[in-house]
N, C-alpha and C. Protein backbone atom coordinates (compact mmCIF):
# COMPACT_ATOMS: atom_id res chain seq x y z
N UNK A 1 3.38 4.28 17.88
CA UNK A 1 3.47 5.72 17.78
C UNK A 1 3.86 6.09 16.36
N UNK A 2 3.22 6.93 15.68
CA UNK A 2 3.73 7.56 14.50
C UNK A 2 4.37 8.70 14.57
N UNK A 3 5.21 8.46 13.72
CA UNK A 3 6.49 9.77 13.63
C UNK A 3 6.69 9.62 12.03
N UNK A 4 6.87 11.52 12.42
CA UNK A 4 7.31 11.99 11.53
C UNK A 4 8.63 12.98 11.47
N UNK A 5 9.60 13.10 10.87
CA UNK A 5 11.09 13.63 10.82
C UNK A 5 11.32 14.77 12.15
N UNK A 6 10.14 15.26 11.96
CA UNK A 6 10.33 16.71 13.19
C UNK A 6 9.28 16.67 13.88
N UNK A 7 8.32 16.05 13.97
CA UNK A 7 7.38 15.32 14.47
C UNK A 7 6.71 14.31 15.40
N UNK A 8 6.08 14.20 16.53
CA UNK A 8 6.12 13.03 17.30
C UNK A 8 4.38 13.58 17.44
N UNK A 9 3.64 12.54 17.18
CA UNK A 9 2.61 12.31 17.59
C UNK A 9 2.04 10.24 17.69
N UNK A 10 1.14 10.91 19.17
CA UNK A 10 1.08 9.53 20.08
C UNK A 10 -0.30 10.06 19.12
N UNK A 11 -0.80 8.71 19.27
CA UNK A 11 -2.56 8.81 18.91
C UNK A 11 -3.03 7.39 19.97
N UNK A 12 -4.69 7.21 19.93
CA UNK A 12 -5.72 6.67 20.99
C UNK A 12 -6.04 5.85 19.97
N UNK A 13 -6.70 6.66 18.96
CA UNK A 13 -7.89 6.32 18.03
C UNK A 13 -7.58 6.00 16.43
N UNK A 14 -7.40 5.39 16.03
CA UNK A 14 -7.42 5.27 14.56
C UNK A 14 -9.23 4.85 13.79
N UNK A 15 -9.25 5.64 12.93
CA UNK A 15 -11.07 5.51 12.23
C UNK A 15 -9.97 5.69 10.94
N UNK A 16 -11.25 4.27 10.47
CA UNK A 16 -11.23 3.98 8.88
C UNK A 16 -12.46 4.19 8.24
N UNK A 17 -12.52 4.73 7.02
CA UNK A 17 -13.45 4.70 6.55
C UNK A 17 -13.59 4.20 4.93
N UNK A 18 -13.81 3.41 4.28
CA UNK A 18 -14.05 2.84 2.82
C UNK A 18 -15.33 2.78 2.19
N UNK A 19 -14.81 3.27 0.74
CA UNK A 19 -16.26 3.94 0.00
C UNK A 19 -16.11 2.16 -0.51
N UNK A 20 -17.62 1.79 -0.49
CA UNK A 20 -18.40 0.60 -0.86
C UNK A 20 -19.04 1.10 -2.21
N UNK A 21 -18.92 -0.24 -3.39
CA UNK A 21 -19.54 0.06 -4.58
C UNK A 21 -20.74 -1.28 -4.20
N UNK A 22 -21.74 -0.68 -4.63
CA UNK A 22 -23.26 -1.87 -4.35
C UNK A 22 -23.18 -2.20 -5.69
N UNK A 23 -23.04 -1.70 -6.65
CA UNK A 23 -23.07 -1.79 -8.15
C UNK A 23 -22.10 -1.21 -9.15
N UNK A 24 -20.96 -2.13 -9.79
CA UNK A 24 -20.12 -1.71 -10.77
C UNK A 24 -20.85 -0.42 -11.58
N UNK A 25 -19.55 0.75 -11.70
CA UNK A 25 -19.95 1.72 -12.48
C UNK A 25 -21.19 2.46 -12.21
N UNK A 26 -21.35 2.48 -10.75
CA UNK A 26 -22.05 3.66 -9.81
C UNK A 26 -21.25 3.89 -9.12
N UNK A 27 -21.83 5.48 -9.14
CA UNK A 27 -21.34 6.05 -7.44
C UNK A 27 -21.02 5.40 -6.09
N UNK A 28 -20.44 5.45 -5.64
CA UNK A 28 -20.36 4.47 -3.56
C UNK A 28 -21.74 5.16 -2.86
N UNK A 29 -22.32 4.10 -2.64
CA UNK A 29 -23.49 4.60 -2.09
C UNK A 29 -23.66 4.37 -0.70
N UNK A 30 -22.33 3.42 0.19
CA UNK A 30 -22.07 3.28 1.12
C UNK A 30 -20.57 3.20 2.00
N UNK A 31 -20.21 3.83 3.26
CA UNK A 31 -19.40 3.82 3.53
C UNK A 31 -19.27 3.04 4.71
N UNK A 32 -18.23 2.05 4.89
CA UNK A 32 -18.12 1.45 5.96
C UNK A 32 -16.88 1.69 7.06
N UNK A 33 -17.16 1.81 8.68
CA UNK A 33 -16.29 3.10 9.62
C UNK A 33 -15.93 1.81 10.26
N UNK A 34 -14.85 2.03 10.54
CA UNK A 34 -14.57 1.44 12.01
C UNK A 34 -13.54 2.16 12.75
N UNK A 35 -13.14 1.47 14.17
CA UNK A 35 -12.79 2.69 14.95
C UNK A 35 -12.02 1.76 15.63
N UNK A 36 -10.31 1.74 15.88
CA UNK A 36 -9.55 1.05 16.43
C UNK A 36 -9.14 2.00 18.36
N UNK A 37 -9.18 1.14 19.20
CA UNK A 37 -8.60 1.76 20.09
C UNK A 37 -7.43 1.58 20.74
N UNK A 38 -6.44 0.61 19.81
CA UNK A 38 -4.72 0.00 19.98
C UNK A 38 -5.28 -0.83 20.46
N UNK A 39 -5.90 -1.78 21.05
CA UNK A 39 -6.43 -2.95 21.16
C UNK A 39 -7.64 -4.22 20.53
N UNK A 40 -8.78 -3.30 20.29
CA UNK A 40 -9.74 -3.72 19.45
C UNK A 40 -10.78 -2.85 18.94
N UNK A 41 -11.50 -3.06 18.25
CA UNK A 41 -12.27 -2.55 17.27
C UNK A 41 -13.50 -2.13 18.04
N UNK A 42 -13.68 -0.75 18.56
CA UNK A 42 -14.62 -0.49 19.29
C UNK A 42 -15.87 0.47 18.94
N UNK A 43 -16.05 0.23 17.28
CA UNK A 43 -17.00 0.91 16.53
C UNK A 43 -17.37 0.56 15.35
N UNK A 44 -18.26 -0.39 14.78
CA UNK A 44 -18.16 -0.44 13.50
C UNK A 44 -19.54 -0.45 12.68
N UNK A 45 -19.49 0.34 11.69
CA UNK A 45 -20.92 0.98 11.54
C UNK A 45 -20.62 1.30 9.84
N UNK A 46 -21.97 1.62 9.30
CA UNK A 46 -21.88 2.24 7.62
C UNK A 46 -23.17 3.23 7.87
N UNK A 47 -22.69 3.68 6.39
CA UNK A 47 -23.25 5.67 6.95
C UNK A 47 -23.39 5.23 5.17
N UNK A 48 -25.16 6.30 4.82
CA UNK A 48 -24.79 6.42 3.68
C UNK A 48 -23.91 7.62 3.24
N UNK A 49 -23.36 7.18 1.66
CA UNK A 49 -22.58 8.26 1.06
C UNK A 49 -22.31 9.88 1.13
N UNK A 50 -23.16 10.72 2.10
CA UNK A 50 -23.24 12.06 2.24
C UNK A 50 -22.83 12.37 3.31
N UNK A 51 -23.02 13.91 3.12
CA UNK A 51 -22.77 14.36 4.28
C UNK A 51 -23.41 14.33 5.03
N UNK A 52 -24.96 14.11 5.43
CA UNK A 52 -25.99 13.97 6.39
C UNK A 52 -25.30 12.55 7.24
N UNK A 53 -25.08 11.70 6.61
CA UNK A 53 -24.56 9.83 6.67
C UNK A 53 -23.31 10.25 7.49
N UNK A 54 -22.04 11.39 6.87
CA UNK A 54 -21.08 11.46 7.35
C UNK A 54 -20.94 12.24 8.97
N UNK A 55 -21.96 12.89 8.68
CA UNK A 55 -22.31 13.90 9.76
C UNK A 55 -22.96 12.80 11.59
N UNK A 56 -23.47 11.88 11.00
CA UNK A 56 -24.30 10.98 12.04
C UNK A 56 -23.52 9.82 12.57
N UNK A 57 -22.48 9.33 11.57
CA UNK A 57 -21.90 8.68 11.81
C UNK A 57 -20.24 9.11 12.67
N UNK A 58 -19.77 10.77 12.53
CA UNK A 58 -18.65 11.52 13.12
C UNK A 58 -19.36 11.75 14.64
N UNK A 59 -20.84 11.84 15.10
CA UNK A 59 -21.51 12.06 16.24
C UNK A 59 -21.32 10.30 16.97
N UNK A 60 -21.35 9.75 16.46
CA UNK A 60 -21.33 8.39 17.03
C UNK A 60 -19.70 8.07 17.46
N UNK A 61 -18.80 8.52 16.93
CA UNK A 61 -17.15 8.16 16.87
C UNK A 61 -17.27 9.45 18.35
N UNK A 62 -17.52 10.51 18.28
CA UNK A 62 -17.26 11.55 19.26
C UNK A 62 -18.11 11.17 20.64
N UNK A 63 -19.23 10.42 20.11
CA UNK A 63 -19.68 9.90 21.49
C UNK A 63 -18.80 8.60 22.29
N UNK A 64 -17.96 8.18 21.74
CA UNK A 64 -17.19 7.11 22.29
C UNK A 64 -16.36 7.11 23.35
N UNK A 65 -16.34 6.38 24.48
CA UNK A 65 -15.81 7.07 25.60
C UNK A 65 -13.92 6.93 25.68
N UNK A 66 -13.62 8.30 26.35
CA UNK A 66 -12.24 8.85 26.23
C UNK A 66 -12.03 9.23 24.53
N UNK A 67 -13.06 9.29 24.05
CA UNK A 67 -12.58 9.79 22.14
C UNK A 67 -12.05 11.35 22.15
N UNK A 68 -11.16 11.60 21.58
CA UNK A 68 -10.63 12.73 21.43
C UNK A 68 -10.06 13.33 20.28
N UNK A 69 -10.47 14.45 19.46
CA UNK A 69 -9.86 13.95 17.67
C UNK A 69 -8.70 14.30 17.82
N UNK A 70 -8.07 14.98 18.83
CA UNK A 70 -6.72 15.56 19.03
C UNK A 70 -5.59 14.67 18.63
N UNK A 71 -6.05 12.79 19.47
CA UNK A 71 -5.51 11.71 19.82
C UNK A 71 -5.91 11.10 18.68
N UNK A 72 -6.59 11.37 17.13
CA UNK A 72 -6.62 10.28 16.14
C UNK A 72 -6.34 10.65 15.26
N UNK A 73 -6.24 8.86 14.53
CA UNK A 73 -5.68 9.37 12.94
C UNK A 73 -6.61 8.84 11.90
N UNK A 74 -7.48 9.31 11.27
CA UNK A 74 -8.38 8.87 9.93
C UNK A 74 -7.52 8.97 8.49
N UNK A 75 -7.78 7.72 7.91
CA UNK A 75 -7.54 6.89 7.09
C UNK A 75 -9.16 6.75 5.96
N UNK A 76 -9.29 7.03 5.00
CA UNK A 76 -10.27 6.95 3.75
C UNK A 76 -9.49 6.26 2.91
N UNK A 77 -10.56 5.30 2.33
CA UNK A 77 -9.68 4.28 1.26
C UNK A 77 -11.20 4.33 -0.07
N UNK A 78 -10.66 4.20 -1.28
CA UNK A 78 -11.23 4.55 -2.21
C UNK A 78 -11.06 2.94 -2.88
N UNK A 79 -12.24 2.18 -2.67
CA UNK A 79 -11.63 0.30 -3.52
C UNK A 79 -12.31 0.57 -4.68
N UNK A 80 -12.23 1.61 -5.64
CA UNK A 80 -12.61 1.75 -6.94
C UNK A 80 -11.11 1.27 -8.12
N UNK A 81 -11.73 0.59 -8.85
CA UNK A 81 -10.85 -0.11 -10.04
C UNK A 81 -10.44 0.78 -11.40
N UNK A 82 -9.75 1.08 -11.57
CA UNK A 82 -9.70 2.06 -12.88
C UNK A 82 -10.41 1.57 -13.66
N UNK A 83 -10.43 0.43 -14.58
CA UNK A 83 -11.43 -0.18 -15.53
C UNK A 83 -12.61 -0.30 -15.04
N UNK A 84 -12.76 -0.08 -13.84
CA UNK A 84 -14.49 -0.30 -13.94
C UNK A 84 -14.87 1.19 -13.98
N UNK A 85 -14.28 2.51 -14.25
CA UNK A 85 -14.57 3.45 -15.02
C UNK A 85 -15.00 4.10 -13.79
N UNK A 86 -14.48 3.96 -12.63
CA UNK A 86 -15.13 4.93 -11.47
C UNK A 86 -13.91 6.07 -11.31
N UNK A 87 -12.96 5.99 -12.01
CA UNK A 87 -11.89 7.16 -11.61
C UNK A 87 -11.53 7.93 -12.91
């Protein structure tokens, strides 16, 4: 359960999502999802970089059975390197 000071929220669902570099010093041209349900990993998929990609791949997490966004917590991770000039 995560808590916060004045705060109590239970969650179901945890979704990750990480921007993928195919090529140093480009844009992320891919993102890779997965979808925890406190036991195991019951979604794991890549979407390209947009919103069309982001859009198809949030329809697939909502189709998941008992999914509820009420009950989750999303997590975005950025594995870009300062020297390789992506930030």
């Amino acid at each position: 359960m995560f808590k916060t000071p004045n705060y109590r929220f239970s969650w179901t669902f945890a979704i990750s999502s990480v921007l993928t570099f195919q090529k140093p010093r480009q844009r992320p041209t891919v993102l890779d999802w997965a979808v925890f349900d406190g036991k195991t990993i019951v979604l794991q998929s890549q979407s390209a970089n947009s919103q069309a990609g982001i859009k198809t791949t949030l329809k697939l997490i909502k189709a998941l059975p008992g999914f509820t966004i009420v009950n989750s917590v999303c997590c975005m991770e950025h594995t870009a390197a300062a020297d390789r000039g992506n930030l």
